[in-house]
PDB file of N, CA and C in Angstrom:
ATOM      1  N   UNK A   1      40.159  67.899  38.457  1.00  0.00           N
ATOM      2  CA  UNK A   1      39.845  68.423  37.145  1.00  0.00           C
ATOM      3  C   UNK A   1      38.652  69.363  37.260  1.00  0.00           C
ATOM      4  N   UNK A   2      38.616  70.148  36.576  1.00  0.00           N
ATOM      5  CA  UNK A   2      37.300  71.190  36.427  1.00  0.00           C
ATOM      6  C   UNK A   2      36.669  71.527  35.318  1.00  0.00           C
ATOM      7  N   UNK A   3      35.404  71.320  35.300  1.00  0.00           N
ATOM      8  CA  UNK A   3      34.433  70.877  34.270  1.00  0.00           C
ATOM      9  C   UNK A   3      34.738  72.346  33.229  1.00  0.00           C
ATOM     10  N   UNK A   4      34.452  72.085  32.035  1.00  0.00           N
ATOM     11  CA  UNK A   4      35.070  73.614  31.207  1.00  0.00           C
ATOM     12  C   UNK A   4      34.185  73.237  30.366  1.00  0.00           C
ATOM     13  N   UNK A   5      33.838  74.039  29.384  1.00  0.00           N
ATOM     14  CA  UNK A   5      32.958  74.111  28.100  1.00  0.00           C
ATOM     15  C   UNK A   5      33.256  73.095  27.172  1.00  0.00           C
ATOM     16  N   UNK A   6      34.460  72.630  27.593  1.00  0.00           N
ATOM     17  CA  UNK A   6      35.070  71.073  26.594  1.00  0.00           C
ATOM     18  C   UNK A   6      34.507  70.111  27.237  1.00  0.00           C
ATOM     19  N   UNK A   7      34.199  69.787  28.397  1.00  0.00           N
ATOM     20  CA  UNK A   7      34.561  69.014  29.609  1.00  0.00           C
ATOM     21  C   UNK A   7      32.611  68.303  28.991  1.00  0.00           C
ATOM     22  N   UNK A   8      32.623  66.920  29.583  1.00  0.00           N
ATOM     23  CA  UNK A   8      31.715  66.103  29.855  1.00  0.00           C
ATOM     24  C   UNK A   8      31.781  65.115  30.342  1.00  0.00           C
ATOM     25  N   UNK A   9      30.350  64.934  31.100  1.00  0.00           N
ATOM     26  CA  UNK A   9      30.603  63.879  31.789  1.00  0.00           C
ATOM     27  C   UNK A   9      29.315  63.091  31.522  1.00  0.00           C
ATOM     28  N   UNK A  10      29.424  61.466  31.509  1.00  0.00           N
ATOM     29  CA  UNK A  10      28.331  60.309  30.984  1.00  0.00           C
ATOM     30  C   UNK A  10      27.293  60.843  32.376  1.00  0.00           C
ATOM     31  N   UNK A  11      26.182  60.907  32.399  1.00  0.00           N
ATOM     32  CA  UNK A  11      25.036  60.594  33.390  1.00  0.00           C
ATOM     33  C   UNK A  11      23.541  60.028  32.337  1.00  0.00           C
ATOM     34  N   UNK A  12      23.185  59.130  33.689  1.00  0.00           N
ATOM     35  CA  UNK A  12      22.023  58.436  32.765  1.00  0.00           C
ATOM     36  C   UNK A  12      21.897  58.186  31.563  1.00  0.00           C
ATOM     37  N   UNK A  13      23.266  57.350  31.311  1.00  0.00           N
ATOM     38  CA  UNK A  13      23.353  56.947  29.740  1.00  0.00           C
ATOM     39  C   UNK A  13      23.352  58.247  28.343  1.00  0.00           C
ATOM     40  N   UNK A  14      23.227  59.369  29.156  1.00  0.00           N
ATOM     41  CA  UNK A  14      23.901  60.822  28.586  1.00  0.00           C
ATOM     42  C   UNK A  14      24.853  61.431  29.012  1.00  0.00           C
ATOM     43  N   UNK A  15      25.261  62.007  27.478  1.00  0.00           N
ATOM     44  CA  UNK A  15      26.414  63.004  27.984  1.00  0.00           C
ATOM     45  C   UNK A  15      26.458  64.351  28.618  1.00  0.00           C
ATOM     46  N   UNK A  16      26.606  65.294  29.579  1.00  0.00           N
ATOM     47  CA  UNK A  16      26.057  66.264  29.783  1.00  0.00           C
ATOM     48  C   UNK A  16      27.487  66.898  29.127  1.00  0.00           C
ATOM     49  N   UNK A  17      27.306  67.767  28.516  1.00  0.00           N
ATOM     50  CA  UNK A  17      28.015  68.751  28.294  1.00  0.00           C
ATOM     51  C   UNK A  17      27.975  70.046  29.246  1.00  0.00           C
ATOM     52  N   UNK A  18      29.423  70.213  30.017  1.00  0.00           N
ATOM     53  CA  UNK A  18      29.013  71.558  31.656  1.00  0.00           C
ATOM     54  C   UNK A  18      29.467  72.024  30.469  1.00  0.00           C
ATOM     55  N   UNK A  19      28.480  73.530  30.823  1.00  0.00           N
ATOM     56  CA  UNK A  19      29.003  74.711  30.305  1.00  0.00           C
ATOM     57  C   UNK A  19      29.154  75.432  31.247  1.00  0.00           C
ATOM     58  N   UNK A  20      28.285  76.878  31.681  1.00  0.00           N
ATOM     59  CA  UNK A  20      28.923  77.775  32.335  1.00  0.00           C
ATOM     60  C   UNK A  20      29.083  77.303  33.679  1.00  0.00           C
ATOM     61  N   UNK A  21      29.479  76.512  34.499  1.00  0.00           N
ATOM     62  CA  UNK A  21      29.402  75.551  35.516  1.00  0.00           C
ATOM     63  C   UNK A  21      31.270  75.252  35.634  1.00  0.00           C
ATOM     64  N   UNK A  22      31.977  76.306  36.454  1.00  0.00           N
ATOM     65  CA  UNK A  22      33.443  75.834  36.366  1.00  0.00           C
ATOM     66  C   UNK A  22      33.041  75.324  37.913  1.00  0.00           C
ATOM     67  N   UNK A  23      33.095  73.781  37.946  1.00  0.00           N
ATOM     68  CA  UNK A  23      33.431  72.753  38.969  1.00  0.00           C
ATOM     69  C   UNK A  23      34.234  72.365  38.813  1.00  0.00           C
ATOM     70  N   UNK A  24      34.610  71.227  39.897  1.00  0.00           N
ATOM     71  CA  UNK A  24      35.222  69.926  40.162  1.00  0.00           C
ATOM     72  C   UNK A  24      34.276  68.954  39.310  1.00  0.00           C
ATOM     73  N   UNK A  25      34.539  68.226  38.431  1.00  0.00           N
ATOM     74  CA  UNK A  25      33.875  67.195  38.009  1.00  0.00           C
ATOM     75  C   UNK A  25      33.066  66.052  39.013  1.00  0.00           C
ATOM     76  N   UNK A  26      34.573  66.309  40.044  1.00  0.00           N
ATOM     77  CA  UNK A  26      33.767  64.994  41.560  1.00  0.00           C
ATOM     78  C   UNK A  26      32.666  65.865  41.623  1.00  0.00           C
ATOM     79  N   UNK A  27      32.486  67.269  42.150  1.00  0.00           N
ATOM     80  CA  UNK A  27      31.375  67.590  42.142  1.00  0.00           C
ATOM     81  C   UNK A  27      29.911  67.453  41.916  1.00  0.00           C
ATOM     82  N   UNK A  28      30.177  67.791  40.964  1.00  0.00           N
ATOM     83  CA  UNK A  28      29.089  66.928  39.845  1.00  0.00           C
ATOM     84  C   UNK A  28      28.606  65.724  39.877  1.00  0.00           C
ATOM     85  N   UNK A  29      29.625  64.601  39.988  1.00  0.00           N
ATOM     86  CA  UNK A  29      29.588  63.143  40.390  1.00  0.00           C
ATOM     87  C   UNK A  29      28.971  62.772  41.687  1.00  0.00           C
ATOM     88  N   UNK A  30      29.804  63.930  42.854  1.00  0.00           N
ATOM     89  CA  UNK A  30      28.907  63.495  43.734  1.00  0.00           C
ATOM     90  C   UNK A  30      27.577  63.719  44.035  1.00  0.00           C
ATOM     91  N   UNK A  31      27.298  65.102  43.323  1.00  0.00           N
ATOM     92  CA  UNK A  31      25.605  65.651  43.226  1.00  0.00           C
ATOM     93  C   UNK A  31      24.659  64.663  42.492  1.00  0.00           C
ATOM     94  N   UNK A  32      25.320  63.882  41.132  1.00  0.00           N
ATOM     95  CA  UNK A  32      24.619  62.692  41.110  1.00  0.00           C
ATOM     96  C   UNK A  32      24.679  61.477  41.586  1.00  0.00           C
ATOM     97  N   UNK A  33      25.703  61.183  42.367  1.00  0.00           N
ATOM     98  CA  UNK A  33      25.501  59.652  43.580  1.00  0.00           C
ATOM     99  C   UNK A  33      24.971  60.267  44.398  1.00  0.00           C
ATOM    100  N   UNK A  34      24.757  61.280  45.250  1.00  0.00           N
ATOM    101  CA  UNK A  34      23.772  61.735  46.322  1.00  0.00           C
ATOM    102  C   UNK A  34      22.496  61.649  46.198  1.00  0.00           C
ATOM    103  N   UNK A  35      21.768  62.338  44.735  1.00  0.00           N
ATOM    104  CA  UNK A  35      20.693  62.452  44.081  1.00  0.00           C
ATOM    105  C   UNK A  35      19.928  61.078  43.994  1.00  0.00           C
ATOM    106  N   UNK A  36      21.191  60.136  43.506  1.00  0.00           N
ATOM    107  CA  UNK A  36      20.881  58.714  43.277  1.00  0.00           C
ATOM    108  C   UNK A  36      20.267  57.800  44.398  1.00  0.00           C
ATOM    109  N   UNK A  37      20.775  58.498  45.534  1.00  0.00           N
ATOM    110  CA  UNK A  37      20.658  57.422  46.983  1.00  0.00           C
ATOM    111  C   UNK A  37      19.592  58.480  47.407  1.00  0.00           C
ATOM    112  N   UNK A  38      19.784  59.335  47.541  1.00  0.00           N
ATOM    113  CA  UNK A  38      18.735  60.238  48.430  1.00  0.00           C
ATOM    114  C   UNK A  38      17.656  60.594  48.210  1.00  0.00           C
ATOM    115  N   UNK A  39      17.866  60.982  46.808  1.00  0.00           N
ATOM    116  CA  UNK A  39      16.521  61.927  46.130  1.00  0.00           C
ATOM    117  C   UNK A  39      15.712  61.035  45.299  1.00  0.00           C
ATOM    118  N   UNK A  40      16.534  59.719  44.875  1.00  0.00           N
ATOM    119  CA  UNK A  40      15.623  59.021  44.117  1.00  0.00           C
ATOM    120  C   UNK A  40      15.208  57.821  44.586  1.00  0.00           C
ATOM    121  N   UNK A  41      15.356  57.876  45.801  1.00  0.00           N
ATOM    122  CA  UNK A  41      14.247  56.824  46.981  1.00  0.00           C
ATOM    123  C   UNK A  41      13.258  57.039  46.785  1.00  0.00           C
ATOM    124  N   UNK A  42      12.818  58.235  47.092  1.00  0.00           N
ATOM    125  CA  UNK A  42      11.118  58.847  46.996  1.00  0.00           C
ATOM    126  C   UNK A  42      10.527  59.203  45.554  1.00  0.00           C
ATOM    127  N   UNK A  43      11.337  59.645  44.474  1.00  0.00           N
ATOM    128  CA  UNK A  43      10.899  59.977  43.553  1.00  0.00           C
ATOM    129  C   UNK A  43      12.051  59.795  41.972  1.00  0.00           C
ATOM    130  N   UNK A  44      11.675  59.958  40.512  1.00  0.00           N
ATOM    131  CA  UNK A  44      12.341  59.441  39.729  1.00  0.00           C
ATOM    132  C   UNK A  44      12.975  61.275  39.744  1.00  0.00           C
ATOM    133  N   UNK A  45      13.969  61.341  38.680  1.00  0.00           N
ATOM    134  CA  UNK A  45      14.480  62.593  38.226  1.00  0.00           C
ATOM    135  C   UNK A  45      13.598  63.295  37.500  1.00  0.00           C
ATOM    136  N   UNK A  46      13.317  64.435  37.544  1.00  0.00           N
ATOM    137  CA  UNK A  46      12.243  65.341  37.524  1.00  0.00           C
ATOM    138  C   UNK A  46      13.557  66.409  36.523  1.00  0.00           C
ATOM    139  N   UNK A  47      13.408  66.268  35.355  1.00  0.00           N
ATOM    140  CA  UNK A  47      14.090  67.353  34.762  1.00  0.00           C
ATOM    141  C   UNK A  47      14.004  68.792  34.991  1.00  0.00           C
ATOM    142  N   UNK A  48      15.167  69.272  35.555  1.00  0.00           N
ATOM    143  CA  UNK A  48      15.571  70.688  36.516  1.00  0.00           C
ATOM    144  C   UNK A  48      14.830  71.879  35.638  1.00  0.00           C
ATOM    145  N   UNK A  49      15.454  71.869  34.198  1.00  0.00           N
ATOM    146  CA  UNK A  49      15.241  72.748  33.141  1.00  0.00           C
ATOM    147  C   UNK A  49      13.729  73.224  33.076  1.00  0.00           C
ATOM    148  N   UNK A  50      12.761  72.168  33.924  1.00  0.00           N
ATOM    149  CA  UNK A  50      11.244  72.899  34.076  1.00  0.00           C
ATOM    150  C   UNK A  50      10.854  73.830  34.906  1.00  0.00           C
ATOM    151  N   UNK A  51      11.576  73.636  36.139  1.00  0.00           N
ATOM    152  CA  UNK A  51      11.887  74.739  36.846  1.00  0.00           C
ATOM    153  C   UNK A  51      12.732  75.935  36.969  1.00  0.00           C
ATOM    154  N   UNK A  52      12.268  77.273  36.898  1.00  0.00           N
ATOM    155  CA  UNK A  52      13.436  78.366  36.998  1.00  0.00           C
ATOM    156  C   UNK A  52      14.116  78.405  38.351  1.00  0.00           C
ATOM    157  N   UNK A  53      15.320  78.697  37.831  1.00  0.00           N
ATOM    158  CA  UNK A  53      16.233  78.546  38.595  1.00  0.00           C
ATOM    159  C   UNK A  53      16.585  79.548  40.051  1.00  0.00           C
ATOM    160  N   UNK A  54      16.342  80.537  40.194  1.00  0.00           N
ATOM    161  CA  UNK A  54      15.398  80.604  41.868  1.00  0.00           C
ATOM    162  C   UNK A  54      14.775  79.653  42.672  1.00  0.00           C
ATOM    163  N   UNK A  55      13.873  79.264  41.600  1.00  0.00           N
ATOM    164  CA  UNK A  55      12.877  78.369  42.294  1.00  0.00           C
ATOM    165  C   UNK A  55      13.523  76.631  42.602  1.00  0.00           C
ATOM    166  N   UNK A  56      14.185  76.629  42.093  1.00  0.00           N
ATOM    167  CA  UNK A  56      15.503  75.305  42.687  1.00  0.00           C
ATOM    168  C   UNK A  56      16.300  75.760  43.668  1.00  0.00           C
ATOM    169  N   UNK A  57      16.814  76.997  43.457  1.00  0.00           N
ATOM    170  CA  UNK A  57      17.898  77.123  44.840  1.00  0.00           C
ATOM    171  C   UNK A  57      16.928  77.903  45.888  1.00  0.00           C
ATOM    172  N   UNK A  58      16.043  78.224  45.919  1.00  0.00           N
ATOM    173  CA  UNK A  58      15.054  79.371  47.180  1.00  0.00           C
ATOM    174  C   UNK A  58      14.095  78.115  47.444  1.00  0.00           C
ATOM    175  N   UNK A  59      13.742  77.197  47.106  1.00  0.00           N
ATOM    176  CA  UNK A  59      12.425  76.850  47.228  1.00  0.00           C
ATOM    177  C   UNK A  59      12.443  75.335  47.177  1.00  0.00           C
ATOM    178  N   UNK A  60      12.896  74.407  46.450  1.00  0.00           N
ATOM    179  CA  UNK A  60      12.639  73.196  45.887  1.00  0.00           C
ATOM    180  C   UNK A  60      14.078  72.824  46.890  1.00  0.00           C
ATOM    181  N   UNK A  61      15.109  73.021  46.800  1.00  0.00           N
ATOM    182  CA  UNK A  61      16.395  72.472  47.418  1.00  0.00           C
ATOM    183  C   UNK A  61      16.558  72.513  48.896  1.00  0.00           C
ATOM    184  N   UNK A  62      16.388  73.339  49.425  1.00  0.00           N
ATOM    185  CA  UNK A  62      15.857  73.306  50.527  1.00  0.00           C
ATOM    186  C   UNK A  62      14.974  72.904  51.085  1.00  0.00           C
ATOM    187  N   UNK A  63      13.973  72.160  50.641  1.00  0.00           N
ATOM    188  CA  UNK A  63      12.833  71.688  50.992  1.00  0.00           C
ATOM    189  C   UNK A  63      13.479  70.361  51.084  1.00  0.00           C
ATOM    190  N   UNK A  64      13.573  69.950  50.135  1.00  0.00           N
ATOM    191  CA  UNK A  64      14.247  68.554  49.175  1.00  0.00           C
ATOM    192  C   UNK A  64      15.244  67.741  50.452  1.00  0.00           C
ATOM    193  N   UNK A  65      16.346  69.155  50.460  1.00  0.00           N
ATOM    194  CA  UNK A  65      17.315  68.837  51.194  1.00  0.00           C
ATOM    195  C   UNK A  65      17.330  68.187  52.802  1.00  0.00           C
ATOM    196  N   UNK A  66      16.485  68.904  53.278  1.00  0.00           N
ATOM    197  CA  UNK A  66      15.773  68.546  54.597  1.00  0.00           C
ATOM    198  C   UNK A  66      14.670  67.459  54.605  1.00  0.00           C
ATOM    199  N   UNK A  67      14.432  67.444  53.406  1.00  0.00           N
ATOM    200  CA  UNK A  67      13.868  65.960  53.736  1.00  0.00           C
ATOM    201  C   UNK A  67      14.707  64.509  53.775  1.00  0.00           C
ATOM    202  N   UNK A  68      15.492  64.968  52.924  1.00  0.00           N
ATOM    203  CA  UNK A  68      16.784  63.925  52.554  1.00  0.00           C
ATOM    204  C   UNK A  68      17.900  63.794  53.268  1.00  0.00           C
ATOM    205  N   UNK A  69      17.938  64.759  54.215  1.00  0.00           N
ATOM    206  CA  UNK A  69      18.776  65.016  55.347  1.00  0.00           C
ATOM    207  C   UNK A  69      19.901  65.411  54.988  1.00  0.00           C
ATOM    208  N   UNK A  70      20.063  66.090  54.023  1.00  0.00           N
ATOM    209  CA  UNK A  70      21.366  65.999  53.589  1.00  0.00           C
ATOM    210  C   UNK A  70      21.997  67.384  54.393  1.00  0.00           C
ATOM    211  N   UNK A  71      23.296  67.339  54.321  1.00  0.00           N
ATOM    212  CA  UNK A  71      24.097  68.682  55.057  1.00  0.00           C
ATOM    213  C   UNK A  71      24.266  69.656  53.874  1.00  0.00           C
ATOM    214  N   UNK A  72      24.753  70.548  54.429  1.00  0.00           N
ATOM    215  CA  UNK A  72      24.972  71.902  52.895  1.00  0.00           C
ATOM    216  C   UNK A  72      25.760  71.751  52.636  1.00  0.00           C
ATOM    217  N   UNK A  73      26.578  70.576  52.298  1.00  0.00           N
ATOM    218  CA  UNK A  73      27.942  70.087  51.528  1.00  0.00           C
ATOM    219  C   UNK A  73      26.933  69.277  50.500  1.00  0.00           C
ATOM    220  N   UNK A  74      26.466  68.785  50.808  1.00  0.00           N
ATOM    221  CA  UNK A  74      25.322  67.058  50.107  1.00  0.00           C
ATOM    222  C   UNK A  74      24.834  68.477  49.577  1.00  0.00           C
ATOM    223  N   UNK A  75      23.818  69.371  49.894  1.00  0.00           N
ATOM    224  CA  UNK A  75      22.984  70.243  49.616  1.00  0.00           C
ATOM    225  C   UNK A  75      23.590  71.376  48.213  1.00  0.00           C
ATOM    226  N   UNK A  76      24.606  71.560  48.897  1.00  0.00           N
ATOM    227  CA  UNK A  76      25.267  72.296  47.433  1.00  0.00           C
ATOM    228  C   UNK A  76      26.115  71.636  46.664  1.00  0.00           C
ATOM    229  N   UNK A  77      25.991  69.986  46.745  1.00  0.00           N
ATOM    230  CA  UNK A  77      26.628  69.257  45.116  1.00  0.00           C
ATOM    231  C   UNK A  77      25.410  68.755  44.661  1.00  0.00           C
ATOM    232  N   UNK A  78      24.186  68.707  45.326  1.00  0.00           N
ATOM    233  CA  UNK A  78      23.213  67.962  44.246  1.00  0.00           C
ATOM    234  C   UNK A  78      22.842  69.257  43.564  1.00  0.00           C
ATOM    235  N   UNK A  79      22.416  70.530  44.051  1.00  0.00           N
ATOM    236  CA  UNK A  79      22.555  71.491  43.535  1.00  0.00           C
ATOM    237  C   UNK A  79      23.180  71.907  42.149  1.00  0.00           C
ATOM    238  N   UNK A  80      24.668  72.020  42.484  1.00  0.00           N
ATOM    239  CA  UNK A  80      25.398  72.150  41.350  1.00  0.00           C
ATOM    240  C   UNK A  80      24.515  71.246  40.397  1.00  0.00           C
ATOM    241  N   UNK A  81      24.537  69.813  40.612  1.00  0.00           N
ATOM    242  CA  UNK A  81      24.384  68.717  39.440  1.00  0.00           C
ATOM    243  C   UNK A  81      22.860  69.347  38.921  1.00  0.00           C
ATOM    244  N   UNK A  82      22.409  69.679  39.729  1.00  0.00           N
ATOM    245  CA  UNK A  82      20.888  69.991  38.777  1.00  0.00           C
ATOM    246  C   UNK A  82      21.025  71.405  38.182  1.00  0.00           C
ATOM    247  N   UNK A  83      21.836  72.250  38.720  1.00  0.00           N
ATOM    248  CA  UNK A  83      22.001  73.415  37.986  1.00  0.00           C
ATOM    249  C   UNK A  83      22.645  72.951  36.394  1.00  0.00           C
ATOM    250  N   UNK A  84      23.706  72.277  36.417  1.00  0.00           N
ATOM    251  CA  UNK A  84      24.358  71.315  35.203  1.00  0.00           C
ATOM    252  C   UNK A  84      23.136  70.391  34.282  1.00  0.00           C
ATOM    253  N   UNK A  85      22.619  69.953  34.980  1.00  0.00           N
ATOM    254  CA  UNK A  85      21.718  68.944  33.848  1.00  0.00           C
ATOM    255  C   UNK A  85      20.082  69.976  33.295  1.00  0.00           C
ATOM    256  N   UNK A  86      20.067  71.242  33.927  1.00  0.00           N
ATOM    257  CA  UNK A  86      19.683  71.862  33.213  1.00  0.00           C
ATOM    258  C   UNK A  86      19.968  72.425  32.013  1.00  0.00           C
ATOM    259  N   UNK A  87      21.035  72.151  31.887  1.00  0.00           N
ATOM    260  CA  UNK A  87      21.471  72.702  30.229  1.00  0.00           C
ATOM    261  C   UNK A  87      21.681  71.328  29.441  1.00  0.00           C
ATOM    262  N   UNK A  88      21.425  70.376  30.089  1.00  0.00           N
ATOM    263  CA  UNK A  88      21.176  69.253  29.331  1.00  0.00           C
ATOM    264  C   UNK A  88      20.474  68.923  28.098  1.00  0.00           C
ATOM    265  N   UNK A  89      20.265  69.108  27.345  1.00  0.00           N
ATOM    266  CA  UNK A  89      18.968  68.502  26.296  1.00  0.00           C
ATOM    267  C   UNK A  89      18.292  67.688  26.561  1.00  0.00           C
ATOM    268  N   UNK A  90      17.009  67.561  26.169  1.00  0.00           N
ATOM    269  CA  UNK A  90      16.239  66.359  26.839  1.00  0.00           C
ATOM    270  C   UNK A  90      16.322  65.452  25.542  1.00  0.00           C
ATOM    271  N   UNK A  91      16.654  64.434  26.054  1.00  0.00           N
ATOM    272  CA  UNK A  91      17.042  63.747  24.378  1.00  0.00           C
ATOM    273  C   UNK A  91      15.903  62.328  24.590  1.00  0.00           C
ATOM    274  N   UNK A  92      15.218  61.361  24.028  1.00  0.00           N
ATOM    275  CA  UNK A  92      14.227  60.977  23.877  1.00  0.00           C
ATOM    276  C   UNK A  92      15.391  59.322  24.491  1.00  0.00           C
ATOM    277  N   UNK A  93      14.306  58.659  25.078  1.00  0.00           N
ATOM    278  CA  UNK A  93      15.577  57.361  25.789  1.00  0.00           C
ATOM    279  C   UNK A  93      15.126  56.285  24.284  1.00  0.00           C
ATOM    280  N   UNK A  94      16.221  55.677  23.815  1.00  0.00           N
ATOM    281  CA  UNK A  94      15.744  54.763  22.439  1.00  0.00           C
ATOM    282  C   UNK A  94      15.175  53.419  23.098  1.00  0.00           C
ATOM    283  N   UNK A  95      15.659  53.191  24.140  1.00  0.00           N
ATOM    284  CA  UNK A  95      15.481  51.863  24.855  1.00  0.00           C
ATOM    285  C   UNK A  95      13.872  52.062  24.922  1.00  0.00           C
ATOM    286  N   UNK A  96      12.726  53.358  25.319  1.00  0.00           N
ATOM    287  CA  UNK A  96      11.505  53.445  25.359  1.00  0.00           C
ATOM    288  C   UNK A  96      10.732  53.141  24.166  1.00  0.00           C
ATOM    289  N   UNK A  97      11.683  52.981  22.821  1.00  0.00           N
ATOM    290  CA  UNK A  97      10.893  53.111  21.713  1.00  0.00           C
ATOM    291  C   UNK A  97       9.834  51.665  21.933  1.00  0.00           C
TER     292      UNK A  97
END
């Protein structure tokens, strides 16, 4: 299946709505089970949308990636997923209230 402007998928108890992002949904899925095991050993999710987006694919992902060991398969689905949850909304968690 491939993610379309209709298309969503549940992460972290949100819905992301992909927009301009025509994936594979596994895609996506797997950029967040990778993220999950790899990236969030060392650190929590750091919302993408603070960073411009150069500066995620030139600078931060590559860094990231090599620390996490990941290959440029691992490297370009966590990618995708953070390019995607940048258009996320940051929506407030109710469980924090």
């Amino acid at each position: 299946m491939k993610a379309t402007a209709s298309h969503t998928l549940r992460i972290f108890g949100r819905t992301l709505a992909v927009t301009s992002i025509i994936l594979p949904v596994s895609e996506l899925e797997r950029g967040h089970a990778l993220h999950q095991t790899k990236c969030a050993k060392c650190h929590g999710f750091e919302n993408p949308a603070d960073y411009e987006i150069d500066e995620l694919t030139d600078d931060i992902m590559p860094e990231m990636a090599r620390k996490a060991k990941l290959d440029m398969v691992g490297e370009k689905a966590v990618l995708a997923y953070l390019l995607a949850a940048r258009k996320m909304p940051v929506q407030e968690n109710p469980a924090a209230r």
